[in-house]
C-alpha atoms as a PDB file:
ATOM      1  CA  UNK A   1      -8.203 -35.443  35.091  1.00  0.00           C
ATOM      2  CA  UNK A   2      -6.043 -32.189  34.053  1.00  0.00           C
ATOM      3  CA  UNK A   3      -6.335 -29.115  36.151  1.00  0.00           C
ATOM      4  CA  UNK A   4      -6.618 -25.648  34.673  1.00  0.00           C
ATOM      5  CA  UNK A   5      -6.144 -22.615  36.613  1.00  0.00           C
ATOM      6  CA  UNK A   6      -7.957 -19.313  36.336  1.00  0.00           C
ATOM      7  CA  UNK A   7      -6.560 -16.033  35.039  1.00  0.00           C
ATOM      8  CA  UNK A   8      -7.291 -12.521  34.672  1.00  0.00           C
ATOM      9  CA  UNK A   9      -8.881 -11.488  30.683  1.00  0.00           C
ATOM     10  CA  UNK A  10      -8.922  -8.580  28.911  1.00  0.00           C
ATOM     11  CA  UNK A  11     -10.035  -8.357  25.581  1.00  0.00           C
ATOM     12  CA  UNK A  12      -9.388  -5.400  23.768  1.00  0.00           C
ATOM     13  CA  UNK A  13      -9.978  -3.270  20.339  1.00  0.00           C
ATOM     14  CA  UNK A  14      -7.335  -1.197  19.296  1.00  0.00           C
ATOM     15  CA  UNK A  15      -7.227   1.958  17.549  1.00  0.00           C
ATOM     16  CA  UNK A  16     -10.663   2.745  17.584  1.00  0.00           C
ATOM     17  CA  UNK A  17     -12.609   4.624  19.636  1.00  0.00           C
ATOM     18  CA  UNK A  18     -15.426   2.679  19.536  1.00  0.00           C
ATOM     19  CA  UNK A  19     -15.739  -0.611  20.433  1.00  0.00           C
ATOM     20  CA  UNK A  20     -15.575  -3.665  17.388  1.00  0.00           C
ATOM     21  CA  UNK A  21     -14.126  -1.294  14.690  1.00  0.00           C
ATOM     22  CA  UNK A  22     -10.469  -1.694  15.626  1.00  0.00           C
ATOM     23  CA  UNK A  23      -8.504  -4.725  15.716  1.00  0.00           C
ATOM     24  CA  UNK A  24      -8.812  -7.222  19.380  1.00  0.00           C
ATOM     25  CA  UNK A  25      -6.389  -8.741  21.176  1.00  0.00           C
ATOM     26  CA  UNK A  26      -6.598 -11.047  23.652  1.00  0.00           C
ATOM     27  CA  UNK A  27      -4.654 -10.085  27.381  1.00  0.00           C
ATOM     28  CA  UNK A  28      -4.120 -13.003  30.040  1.00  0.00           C
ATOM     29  CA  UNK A  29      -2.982 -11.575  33.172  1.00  0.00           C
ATOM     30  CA  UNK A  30      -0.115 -13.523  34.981  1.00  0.00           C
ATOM     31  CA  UNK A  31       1.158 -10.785  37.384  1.00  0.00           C
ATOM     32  CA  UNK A  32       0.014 -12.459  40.667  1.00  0.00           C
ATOM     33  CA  UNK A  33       2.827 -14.142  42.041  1.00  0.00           C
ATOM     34  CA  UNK A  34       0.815 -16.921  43.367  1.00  0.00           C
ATOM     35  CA  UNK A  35      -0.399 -17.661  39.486  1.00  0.00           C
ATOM     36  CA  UNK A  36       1.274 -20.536  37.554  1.00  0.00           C
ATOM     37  CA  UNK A  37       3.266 -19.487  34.773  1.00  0.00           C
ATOM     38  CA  UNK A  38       1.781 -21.319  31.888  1.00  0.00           C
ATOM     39  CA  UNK A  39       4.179 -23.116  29.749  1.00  0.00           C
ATOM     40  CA  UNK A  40       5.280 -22.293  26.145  1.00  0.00           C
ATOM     41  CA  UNK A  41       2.941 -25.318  25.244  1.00  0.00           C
ATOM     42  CA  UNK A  42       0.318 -24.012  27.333  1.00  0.00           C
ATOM     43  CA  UNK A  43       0.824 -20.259  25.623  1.00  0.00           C
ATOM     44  CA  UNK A  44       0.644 -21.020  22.448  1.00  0.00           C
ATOM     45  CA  UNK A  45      -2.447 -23.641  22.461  1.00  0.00           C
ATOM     46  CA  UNK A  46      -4.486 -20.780  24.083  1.00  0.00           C
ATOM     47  CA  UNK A  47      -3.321 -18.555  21.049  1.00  0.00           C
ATOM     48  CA  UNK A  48      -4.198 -21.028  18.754  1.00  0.00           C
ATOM     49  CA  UNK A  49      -7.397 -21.226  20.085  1.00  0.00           C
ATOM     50  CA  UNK A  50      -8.829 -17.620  20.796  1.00  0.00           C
ATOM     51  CA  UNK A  51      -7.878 -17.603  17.004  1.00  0.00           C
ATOM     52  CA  UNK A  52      -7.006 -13.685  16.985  1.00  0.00           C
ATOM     53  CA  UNK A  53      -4.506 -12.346  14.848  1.00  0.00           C
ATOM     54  CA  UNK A  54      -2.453 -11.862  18.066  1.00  0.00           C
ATOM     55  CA  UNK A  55      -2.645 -12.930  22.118  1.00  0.00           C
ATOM     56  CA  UNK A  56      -0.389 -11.747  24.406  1.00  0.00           C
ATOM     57  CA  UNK A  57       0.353 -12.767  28.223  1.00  0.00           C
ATOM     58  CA  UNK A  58       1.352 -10.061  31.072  1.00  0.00           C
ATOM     59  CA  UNK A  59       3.998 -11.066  33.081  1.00  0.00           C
ATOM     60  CA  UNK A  60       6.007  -9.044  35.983  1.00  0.00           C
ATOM     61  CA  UNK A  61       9.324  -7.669  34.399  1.00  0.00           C
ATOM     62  CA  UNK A  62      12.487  -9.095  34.486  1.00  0.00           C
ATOM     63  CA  UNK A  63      14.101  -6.244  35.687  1.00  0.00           C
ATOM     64  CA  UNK A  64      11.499  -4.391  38.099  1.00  0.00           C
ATOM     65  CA  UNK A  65      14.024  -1.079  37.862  1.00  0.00           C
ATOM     66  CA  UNK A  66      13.836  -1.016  34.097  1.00  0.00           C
ATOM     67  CA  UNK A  67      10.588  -1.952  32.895  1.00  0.00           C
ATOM     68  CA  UNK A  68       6.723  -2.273  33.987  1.00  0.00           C
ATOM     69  CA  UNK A  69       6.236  -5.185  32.774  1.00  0.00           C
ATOM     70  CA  UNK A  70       6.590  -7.959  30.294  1.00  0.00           C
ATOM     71  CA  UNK A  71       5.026  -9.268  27.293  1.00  0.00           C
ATOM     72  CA  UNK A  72       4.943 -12.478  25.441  1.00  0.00           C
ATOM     73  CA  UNK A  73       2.994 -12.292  21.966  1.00  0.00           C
ATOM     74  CA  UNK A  74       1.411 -15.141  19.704  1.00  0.00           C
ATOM     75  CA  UNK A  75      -0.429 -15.152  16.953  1.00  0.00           C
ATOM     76  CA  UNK A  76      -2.162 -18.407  16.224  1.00  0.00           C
ATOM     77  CA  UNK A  77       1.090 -20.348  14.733  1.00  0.00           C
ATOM     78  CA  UNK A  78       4.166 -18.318  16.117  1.00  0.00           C
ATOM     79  CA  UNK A  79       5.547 -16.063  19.042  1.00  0.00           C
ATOM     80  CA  UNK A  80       6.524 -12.433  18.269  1.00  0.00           C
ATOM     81  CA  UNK A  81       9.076 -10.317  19.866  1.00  0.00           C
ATOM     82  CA  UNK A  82       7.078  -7.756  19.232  1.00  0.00           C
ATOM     83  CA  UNK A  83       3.647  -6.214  17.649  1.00  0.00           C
ATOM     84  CA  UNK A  84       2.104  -3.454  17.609  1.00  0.00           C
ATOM     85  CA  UNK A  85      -1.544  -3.504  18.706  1.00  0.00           C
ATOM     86  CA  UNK A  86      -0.789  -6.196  21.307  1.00  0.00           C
ATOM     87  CA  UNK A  87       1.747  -3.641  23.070  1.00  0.00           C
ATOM     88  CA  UNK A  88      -1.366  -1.175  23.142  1.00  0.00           C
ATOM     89  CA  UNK A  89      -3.791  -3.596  24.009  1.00  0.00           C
ATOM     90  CA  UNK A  90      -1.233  -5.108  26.480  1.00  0.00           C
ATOM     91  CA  UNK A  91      -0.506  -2.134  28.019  1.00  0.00           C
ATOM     92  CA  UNK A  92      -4.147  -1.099  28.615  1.00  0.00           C
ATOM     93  CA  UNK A  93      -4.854  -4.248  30.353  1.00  0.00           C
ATOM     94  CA  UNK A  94      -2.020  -3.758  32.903  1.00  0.00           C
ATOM     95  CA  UNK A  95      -3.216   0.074  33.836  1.00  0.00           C
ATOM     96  CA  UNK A  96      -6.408  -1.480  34.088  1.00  0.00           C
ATOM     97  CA  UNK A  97      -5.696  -4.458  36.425  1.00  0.00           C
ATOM     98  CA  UNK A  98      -3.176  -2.880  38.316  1.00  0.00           C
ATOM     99  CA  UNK A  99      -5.059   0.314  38.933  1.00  0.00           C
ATOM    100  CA  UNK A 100      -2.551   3.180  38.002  1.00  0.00           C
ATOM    101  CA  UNK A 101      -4.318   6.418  37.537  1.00  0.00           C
ATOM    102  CA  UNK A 102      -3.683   8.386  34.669  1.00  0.00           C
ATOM    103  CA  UNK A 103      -4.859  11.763  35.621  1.00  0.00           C
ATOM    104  CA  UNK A 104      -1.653  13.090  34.020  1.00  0.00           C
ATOM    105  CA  UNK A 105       0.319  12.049  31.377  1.00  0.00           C
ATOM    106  CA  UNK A 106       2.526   8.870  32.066  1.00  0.00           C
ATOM    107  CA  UNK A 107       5.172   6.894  30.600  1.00  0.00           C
ATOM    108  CA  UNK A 108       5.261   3.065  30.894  1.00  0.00           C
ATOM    109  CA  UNK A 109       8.028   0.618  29.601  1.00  0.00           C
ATOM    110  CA  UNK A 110       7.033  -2.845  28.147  1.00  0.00           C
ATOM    111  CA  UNK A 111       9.766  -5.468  27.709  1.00  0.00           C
ATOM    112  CA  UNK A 112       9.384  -7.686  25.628  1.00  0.00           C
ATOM    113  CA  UNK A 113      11.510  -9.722  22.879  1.00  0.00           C
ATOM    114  CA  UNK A 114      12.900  -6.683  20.888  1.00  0.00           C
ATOM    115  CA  UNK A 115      13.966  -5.891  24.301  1.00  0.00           C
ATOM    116  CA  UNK A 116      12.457  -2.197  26.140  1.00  0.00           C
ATOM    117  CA  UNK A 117       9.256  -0.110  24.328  1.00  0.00           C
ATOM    118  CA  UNK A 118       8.488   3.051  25.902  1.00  0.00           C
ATOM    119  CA  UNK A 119       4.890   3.687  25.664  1.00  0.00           C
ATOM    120  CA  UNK A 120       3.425   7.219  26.311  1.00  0.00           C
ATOM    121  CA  UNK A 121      -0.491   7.390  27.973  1.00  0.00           C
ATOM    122  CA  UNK A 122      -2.352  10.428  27.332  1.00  0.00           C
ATOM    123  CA  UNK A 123      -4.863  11.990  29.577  1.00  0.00           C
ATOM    124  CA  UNK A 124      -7.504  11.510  26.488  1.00  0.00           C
ATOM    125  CA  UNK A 125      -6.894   7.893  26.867  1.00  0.00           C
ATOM    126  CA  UNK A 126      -4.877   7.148  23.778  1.00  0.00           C
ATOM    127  CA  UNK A 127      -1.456   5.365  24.167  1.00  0.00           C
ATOM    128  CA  UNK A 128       1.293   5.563  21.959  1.00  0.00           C
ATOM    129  CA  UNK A 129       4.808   2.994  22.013  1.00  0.00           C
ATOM    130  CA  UNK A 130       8.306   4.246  20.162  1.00  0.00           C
ATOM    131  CA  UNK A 131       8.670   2.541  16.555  1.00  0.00           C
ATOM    132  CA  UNK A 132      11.089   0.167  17.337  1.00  0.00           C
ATOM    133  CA  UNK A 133      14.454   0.035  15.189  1.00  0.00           C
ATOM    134  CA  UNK A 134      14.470  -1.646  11.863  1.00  0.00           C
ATOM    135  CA  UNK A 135      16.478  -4.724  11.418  1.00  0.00           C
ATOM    136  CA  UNK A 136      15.811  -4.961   7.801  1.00  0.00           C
ATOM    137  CA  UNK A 137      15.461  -2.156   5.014  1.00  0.00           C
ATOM    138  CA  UNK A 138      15.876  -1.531   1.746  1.00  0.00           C
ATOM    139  CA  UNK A 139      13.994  -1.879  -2.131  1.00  0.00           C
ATOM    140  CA  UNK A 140      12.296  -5.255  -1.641  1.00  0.00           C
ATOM    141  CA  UNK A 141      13.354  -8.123  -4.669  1.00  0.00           C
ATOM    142  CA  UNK A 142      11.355  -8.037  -7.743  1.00  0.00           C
ATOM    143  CA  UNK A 143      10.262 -11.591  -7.449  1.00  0.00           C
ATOM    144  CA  UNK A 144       8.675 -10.771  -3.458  1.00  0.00           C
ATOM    145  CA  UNK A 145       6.511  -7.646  -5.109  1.00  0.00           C
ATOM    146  CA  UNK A 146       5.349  -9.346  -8.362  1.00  0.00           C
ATOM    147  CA  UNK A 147       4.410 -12.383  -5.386  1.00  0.00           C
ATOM    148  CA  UNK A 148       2.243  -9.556  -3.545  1.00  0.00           C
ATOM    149  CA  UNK A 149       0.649  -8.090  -6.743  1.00  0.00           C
ATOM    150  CA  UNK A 150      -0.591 -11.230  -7.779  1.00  0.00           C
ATOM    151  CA  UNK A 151      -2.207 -11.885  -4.451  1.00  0.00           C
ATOM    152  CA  UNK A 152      -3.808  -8.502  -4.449  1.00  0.00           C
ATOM    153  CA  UNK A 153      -4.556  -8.804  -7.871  1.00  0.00           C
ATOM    154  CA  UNK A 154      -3.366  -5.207  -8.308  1.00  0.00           C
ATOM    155  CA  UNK A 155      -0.682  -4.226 -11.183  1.00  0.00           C
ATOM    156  CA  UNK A 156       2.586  -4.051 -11.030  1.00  0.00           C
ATOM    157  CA  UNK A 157       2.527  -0.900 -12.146  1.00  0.00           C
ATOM    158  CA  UNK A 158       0.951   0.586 -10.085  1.00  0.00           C
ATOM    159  CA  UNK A 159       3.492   0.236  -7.178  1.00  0.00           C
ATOM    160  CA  UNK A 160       5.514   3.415  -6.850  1.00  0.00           C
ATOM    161  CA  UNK A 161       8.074   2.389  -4.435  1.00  0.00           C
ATOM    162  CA  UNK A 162       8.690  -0.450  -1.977  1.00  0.00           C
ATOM    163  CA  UNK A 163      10.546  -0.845   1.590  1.00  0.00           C
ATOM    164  CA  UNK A 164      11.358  -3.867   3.457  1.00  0.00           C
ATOM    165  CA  UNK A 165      10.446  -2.196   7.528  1.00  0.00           C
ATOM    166  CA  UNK A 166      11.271  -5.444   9.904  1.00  0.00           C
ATOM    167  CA  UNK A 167      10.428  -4.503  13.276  1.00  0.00           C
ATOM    168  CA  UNK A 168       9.953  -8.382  14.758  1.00  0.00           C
ATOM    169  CA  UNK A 169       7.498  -9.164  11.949  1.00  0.00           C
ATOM    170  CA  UNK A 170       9.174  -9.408   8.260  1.00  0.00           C
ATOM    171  CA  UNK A 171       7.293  -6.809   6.751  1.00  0.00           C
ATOM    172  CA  UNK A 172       7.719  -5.372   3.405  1.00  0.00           C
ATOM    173  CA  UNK A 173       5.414  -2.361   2.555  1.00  0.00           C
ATOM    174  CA  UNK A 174       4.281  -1.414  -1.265  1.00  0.00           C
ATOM    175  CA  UNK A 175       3.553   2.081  -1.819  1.00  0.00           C
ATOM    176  CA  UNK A 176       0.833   2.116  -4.347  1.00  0.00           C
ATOM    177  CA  UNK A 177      -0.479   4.843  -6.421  1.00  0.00           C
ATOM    178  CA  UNK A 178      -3.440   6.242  -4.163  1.00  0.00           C
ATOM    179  CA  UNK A 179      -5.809   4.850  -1.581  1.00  0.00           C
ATOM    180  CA  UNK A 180      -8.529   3.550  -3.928  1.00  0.00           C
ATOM    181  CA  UNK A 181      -5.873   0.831  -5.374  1.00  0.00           C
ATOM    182  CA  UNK A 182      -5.026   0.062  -2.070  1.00  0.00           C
ATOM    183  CA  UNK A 183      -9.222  -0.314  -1.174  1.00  0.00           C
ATOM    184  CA  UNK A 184      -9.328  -2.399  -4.497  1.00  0.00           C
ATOM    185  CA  UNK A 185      -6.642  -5.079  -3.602  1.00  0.00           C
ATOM    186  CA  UNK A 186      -7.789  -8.710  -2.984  1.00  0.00           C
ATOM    187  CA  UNK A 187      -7.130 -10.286   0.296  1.00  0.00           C
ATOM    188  CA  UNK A 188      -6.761 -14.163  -1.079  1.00  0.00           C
ATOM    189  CA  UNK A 189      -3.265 -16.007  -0.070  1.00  0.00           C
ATOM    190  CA  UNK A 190      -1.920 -17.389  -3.145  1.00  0.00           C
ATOM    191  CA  UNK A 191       0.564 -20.441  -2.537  1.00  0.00           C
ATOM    192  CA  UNK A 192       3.401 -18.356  -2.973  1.00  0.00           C
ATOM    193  CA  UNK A 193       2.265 -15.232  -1.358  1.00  0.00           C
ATOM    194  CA  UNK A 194       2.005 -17.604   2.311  1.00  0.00           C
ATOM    195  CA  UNK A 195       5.149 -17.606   3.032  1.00  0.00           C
ATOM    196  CA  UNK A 196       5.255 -13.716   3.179  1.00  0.00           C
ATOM    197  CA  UNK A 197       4.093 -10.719   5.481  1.00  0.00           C
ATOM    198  CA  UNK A 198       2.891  -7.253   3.165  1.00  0.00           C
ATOM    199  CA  UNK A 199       0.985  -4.583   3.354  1.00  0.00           C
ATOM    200  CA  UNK A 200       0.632  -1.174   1.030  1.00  0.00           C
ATOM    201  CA  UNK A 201      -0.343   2.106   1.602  1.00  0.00           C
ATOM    202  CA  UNK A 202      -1.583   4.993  -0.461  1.00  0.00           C
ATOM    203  CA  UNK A 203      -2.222   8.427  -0.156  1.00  0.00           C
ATOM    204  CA  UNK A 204      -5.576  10.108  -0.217  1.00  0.00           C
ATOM    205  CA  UNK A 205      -6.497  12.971  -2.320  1.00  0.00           C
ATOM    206  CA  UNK A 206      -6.054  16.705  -0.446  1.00  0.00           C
ATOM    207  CA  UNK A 207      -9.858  17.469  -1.112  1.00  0.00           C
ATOM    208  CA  UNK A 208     -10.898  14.427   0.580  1.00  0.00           C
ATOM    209  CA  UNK A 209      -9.083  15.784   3.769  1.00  0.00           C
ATOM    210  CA  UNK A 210     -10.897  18.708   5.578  1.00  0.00           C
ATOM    211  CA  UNK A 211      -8.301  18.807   8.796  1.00  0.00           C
ATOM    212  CA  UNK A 212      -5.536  17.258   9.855  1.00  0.00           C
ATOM    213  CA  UNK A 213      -7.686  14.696  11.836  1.00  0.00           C
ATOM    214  CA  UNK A 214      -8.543  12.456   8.367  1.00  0.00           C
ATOM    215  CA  UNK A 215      -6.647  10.345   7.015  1.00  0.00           C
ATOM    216  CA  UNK A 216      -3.378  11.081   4.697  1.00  0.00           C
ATOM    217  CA  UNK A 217      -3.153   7.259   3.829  1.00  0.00           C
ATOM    218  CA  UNK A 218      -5.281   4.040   3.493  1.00  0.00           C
ATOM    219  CA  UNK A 219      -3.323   1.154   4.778  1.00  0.00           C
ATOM    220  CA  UNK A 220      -4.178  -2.667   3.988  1.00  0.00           C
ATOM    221  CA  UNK A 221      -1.916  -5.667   5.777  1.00  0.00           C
ATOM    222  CA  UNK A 222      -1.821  -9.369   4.650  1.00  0.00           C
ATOM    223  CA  UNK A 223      -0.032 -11.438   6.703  1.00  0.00           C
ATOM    224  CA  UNK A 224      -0.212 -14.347   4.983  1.00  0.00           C
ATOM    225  CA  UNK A 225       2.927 -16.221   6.818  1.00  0.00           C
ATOM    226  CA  UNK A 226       1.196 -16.457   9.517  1.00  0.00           C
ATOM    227  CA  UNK A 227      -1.591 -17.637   8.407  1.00  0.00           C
ATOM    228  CA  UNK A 228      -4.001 -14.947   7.914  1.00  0.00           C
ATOM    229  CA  UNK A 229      -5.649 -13.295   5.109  1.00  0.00           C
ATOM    230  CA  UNK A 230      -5.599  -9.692   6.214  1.00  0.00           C
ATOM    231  CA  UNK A 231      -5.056  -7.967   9.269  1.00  0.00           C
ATOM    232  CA  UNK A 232      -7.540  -5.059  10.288  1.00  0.00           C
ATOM    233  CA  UNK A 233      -5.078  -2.478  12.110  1.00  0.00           C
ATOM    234  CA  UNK A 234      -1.769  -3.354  12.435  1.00  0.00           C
ATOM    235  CA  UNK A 235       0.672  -1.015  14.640  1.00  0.00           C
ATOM    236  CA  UNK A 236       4.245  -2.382  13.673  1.00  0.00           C
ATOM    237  CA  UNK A 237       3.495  -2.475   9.937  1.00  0.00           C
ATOM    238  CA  UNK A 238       2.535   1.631  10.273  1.00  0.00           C
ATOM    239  CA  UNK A 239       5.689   1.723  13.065  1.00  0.00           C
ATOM    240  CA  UNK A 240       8.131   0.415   9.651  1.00  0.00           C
ATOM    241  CA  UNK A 241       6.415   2.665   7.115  1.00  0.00           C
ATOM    242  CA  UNK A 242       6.146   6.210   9.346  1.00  0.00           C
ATOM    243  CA  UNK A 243       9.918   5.649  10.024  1.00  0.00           C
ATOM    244  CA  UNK A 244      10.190   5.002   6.248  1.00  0.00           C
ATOM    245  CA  UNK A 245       7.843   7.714   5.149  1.00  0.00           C
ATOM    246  CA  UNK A 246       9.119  10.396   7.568  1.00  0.00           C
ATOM    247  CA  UNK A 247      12.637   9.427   6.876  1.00  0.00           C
ATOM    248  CA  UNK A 248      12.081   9.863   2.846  1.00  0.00           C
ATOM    249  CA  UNK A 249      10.368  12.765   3.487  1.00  0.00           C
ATOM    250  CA  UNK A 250       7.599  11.372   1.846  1.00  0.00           C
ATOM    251  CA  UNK A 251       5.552  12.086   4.551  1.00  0.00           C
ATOM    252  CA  UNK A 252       4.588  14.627   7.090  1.00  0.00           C
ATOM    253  CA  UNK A 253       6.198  14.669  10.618  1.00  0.00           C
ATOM    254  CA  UNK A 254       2.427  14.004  12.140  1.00  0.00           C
ATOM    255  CA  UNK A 255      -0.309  12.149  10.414  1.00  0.00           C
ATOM    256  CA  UNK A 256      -3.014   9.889  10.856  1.00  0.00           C
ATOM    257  CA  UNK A 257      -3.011   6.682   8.730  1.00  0.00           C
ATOM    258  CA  UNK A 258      -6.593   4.629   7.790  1.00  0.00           C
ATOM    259  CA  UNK A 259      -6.363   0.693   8.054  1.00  0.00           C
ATOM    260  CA  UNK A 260      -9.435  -1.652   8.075  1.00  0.00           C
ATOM    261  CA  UNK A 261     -12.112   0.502   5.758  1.00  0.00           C
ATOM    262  CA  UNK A 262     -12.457  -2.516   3.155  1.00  0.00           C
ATOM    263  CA  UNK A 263     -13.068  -5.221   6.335  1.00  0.00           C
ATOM    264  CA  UNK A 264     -15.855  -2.813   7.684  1.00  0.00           C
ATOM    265  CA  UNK A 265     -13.615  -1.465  10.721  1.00  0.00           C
ATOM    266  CA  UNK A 266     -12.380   2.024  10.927  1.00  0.00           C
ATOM    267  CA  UNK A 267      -9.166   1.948  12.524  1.00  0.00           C
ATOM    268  CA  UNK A 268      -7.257   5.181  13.257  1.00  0.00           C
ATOM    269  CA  UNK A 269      -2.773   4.921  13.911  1.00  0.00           C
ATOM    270  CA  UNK A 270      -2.122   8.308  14.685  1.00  0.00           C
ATOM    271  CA  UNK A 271       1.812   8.957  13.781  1.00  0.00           C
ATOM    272  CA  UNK A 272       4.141  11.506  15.240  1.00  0.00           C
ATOM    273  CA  UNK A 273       7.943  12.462  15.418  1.00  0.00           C
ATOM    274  CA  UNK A 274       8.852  13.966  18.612  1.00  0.00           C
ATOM    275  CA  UNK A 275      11.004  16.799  17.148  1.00  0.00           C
ATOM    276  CA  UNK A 276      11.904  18.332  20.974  1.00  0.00           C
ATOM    277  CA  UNK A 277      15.184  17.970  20.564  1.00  0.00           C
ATOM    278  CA  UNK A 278      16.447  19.456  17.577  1.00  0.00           C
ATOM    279  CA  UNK A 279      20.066  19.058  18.330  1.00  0.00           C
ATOM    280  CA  UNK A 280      19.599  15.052  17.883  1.00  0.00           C
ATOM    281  CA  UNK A 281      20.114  13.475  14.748  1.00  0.00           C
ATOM    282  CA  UNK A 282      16.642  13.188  12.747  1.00  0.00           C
ATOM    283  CA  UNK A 283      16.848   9.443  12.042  1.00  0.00           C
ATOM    284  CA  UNK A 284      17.236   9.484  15.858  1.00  0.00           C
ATOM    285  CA  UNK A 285      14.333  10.934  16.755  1.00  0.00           C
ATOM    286  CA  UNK A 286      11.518   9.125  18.437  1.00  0.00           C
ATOM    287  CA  UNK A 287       8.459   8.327  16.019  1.00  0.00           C
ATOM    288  CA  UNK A 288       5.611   7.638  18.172  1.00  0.00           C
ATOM    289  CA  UNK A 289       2.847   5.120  16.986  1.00  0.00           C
ATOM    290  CA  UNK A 290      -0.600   5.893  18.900  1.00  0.00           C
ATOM    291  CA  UNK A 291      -4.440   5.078  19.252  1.00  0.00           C
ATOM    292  CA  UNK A 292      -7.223   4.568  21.348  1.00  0.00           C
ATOM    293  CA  UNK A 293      -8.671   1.095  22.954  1.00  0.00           C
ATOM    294  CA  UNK A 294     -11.918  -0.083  24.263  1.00  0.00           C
ATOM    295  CA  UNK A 295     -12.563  -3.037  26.617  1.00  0.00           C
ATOM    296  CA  UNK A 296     -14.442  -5.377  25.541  1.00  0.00           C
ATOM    297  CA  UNK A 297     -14.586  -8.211  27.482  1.00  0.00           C
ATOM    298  CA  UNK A 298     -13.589  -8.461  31.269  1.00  0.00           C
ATOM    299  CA  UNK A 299     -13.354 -11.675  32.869  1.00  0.00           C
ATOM    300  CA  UNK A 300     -11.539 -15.084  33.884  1.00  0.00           C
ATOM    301  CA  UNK A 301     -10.020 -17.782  31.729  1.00  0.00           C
ATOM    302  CA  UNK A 302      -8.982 -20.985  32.138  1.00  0.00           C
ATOM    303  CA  UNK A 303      -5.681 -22.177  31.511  1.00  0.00           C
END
């Protein structure tokens, strides 16, 4: 008979405030020493399993001097070097099970495969990481937007611009007309649209926005590749378009961004370029990525 050993849980939503409108992750805790690592095997069964868009593992840093920790991330078919609500939801867990006190603003530093993230916690609770670099931009092909169109079952013409905004996932974002297209767009993977990762945006009206505090954009995510139909919140795909947005000047330097409305959540990605120090090159500058998380489930698993 096979033995399992028990672990540390977390389950958290991210970017909400409230718990079950954001988007969960799953955390399994491996920073005791005396814990079994699980194996890759082991990892990405579990993953398969919990059947979450994304589950991540905390492990104790390579490099103790240079980071807090590490991360490994899976969604139910594939490892990540990186995501964005898992590094949030990650990163909660560990100030959680390790105790740290955040009665002041505090700076942790994940590794993980895109190498360091530098997360910021606020004394509100929220916790922001640095968009990571881009490996991949530029207009996406013709053939890759019709693809997406046709799985949304929105027009072609109503795209306005497009950007491919690789972070770790292949992400290619559509910048639609407003956000009612981008509430309107179906979430059904068509053969050809499953062996890509897209999402689109669009921009709410100004009389819809009293303050600052709502929403400039509606964001939807289909990460078809990997096997699911639509993502509710999704922190590297609004990572790729703020540094996109900002950098075109098509948006603000500070916004908040909408995702998950049409799947009944109400997630909130609040964006921000840290503009400090104006003697460094703009497209330099960090662009932090931020929200609030709620545990939801506390307890042991076994692996």
């Amino acid at each position: 008979m096979s033995t399992t050993t028990p672990y540390p849980f977390y389950q958290i939503d991210v970017f909400t405030e409230k718990g079950y409108l954001g988007n969960p992750v799953a955390v399994v805790v491996v920073l005791d020493p005396s814990l079994p690592v699980p194996t890759d095997e082991q990892m990405a069964q579990y993953a398969t399993w919990t059947n979450l868009s994304e589950t991540t593992f905390l492990l104790p840093p390579t490099d103790p001097t240079k980071a807090d920790y590490r991360v490994r991330i899976f969604t139910p078919s594939m490892e990540l070097p990186f995501a964005g609500h898992p590094t949030l939801g990650t990163c909660r867990a560990f100030l959680e099970h390790t105790g740290v006190v955040t009665n002041e603003p505090k700076k942790i530093v994940q590794e993980c495969g895109v190498g360091l993230v530098e997360l910021s916690v606020s004394l509100d609770g929220s916790i922001a990481f640095v968009a990571p670099p881009l490996s991949k931009t530029g207009t996406v092909e013709e053939d890759k937007i019709q693809i997406a169109c046709d799985a949304m079952g929105i027009d072609r013409k109503e795209v306005l611009d497009t950007q491919w905004i690789v972070n770790g996932p292949h992400w290619f974002a559509l910048l639609v007309k407003d956000a009612e297209t981008v509430m309107k767009a179906k979430r059904t993977p068509t053969e050809q649209s499953k062996e890509l990762e897209f999402g689109i945006l669009g921009e709410y009206p100004a009389h819809q926005r009293k303050s600052s505090q709502d929403p400039l954009f509606e964001v939807r995510t289909f990460p078809h590749a990997d096997g699911v139909d639509e993502d509710p919140v999704t922190g590297s795909f609004n990572a790729g378009m703020a540094q996109w947005l900002i950098g075109t000047g098509r948006a603000p330097l500070s916004y908040v961004a909408s995702q998950g409305t049409a799947m009944g959540r109400k997630g909130r990605v609040v964006v921000k370029r840290d503009d400090t120090d104006a003697s460094s090159e703009e497209m330099k500058r960090k662009i932090w990525i931020g929200g609030h998380q709620v545990i939801c489930i506390r307890g042991t698993v076994q692996i």
